[in-house]
N, C-alpha and C. Protein backbone atom coordinates (compact mmCIF):
# COMPACT_ATOMS: atom_id res chain seq x y z
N UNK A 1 -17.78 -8.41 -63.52
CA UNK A 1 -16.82 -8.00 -62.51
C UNK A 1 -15.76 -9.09 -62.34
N UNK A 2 -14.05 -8.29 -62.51
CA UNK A 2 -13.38 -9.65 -62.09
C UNK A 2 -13.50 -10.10 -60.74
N UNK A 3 -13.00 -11.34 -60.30
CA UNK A 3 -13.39 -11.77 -58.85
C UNK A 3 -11.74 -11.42 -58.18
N UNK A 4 -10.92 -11.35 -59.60
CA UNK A 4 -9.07 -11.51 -59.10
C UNK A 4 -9.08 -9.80 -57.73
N UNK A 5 -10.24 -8.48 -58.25
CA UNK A 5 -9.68 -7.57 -57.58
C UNK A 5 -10.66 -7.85 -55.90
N UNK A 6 -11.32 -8.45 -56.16
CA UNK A 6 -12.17 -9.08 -54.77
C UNK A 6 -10.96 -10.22 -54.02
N UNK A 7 -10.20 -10.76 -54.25
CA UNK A 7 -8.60 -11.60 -53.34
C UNK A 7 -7.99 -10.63 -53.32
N UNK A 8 -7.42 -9.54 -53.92
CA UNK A 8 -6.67 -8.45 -53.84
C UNK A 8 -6.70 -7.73 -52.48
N UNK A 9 -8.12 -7.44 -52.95
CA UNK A 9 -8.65 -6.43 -51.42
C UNK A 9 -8.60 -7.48 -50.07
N UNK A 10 -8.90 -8.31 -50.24
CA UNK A 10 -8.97 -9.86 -49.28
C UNK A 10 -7.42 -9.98 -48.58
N UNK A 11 -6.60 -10.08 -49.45
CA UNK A 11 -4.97 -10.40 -49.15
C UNK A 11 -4.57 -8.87 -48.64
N UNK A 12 -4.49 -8.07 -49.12
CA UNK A 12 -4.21 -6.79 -48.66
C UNK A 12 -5.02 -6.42 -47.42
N UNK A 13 -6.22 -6.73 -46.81
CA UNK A 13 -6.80 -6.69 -45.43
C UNK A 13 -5.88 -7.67 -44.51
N UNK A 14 -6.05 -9.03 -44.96
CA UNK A 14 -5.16 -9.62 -43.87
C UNK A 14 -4.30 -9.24 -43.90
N UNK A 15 -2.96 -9.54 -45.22
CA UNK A 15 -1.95 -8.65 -44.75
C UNK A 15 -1.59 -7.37 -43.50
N UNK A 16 -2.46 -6.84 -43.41
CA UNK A 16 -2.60 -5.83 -42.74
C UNK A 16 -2.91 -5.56 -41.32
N UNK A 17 -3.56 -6.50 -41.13
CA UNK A 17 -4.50 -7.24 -39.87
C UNK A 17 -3.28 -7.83 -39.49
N UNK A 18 -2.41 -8.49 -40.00
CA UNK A 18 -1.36 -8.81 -39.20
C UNK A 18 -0.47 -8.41 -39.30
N UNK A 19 0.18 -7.74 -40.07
CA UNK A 19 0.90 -6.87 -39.50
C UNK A 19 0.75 -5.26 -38.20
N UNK A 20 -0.59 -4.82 -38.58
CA UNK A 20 -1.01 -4.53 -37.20
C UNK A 20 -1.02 -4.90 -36.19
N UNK A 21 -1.24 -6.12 -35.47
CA UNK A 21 -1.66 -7.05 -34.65
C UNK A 21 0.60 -7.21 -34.12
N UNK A 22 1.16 -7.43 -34.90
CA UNK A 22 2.51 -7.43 -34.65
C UNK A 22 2.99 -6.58 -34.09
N UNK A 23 2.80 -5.26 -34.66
CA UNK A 23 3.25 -4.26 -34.50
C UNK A 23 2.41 -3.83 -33.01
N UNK A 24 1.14 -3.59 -32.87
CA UNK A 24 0.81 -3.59 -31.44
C UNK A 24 1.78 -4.43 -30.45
N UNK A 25 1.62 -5.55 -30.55
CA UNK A 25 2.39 -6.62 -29.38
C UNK A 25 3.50 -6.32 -29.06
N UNK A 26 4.50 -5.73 -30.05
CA UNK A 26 6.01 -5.32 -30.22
C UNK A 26 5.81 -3.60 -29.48
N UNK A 27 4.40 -3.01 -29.03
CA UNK A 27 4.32 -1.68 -28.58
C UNK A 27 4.98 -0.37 -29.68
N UNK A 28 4.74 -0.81 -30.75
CA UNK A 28 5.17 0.50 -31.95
C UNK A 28 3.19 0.55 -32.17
N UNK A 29 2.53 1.24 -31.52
CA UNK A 29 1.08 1.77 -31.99
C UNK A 29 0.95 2.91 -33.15
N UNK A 30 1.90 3.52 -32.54
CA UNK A 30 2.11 4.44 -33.81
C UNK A 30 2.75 3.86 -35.76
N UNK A 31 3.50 3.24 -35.47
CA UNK A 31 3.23 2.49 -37.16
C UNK A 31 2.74 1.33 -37.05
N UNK A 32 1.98 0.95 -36.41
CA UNK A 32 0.68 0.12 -36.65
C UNK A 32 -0.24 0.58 -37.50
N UNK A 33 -0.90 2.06 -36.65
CA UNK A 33 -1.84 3.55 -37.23
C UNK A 33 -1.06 3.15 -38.84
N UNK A 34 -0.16 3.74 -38.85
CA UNK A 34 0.72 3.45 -40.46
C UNK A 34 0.17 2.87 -41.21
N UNK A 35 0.58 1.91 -40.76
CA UNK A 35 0.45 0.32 -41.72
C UNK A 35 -0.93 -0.08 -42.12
N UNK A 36 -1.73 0.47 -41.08
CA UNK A 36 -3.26 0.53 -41.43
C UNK A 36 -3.89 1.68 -42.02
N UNK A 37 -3.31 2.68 -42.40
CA UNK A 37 -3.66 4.04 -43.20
C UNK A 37 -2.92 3.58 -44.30
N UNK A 38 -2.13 3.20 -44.74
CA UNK A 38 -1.38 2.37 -46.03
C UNK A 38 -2.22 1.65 -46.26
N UNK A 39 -2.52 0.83 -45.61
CA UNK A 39 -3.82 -0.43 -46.55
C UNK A 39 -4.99 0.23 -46.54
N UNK A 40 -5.41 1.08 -46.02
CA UNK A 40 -6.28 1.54 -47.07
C UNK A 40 -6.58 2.62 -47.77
N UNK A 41 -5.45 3.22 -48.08
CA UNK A 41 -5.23 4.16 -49.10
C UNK A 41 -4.87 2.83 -50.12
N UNK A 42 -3.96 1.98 -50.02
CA UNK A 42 -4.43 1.37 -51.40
C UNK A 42 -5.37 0.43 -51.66
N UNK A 43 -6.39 0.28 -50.84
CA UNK A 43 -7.56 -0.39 -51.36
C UNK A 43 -8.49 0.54 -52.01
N UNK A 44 -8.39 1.95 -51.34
CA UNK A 44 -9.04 3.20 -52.19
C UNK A 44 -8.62 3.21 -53.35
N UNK A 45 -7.21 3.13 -53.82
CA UNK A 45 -6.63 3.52 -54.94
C UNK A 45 -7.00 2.54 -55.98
N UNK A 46 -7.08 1.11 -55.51
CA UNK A 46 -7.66 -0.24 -56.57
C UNK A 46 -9.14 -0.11 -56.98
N UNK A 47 -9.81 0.76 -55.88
CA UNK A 47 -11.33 1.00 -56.34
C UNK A 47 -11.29 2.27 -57.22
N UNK A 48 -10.81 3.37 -56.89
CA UNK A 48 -10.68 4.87 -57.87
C UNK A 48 -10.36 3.94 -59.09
N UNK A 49 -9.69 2.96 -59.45
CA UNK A 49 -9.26 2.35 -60.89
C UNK A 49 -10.29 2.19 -61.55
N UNK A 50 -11.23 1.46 -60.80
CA UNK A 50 -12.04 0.76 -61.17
C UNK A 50 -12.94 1.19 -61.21
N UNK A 51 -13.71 1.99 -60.99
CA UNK A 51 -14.21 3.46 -60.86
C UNK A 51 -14.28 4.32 -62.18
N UNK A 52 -12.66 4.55 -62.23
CA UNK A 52 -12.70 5.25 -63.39
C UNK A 52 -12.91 4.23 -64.38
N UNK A 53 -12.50 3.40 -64.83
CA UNK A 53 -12.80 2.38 -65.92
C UNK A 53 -14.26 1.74 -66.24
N UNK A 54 -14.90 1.99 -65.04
CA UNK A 54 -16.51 1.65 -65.50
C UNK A 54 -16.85 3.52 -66.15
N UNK A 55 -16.10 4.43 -65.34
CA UNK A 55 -16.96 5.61 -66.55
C UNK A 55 -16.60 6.07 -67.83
N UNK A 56 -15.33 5.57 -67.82
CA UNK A 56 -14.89 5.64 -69.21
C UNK A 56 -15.62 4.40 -70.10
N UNK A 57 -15.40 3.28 -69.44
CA UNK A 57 -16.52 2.26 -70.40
C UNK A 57 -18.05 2.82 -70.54
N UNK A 58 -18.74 3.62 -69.52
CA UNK A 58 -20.07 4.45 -69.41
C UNK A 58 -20.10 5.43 -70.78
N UNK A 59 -18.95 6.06 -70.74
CA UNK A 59 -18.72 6.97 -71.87
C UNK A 59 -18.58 6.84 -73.32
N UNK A 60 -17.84 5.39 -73.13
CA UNK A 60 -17.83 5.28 -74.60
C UNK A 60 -19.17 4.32 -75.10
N UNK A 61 -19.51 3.69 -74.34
CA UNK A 61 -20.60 2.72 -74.52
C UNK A 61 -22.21 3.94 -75.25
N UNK A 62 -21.84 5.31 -74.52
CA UNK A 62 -23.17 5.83 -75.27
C UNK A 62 -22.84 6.77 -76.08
N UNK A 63 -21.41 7.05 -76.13
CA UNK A 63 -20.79 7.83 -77.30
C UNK A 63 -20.30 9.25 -76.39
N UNK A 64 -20.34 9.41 -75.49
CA UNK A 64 -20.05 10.97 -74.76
C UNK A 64 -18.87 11.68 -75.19
């Protein structure tokens, strides 16, 4: 497993965490909600990758 997509997900949480945290204080709650449904639709999207690439490696590894 690389460790680079484990900081990815790491930097993209904080990122997020503060920009939420901003956006509350400034009273926009509503694209806060945003900004935090954005991060993690793409932390979903970095795992679906990765995901698919272990079953395609699954696949070819036993010949399917």
């Amino acid at each position: 497993m690389n460790v680079d997509i484990i900081f990815k997900i790491a930097a993209i949480g904080i990122l997020v965490a503060v920009l939420n945290q901003v956006l509350i204080r400034a009273g926009r709650e509503d694209q806060a909600m945003m900004t935090t449904l954005a991060g993690i639709i793409v932390v979903l999207l970095l795992i679906v990758q990765m995901i698919n690439d272990f079953f395609i490696t699954v696949k070819t590894l036993f010949q399917l």
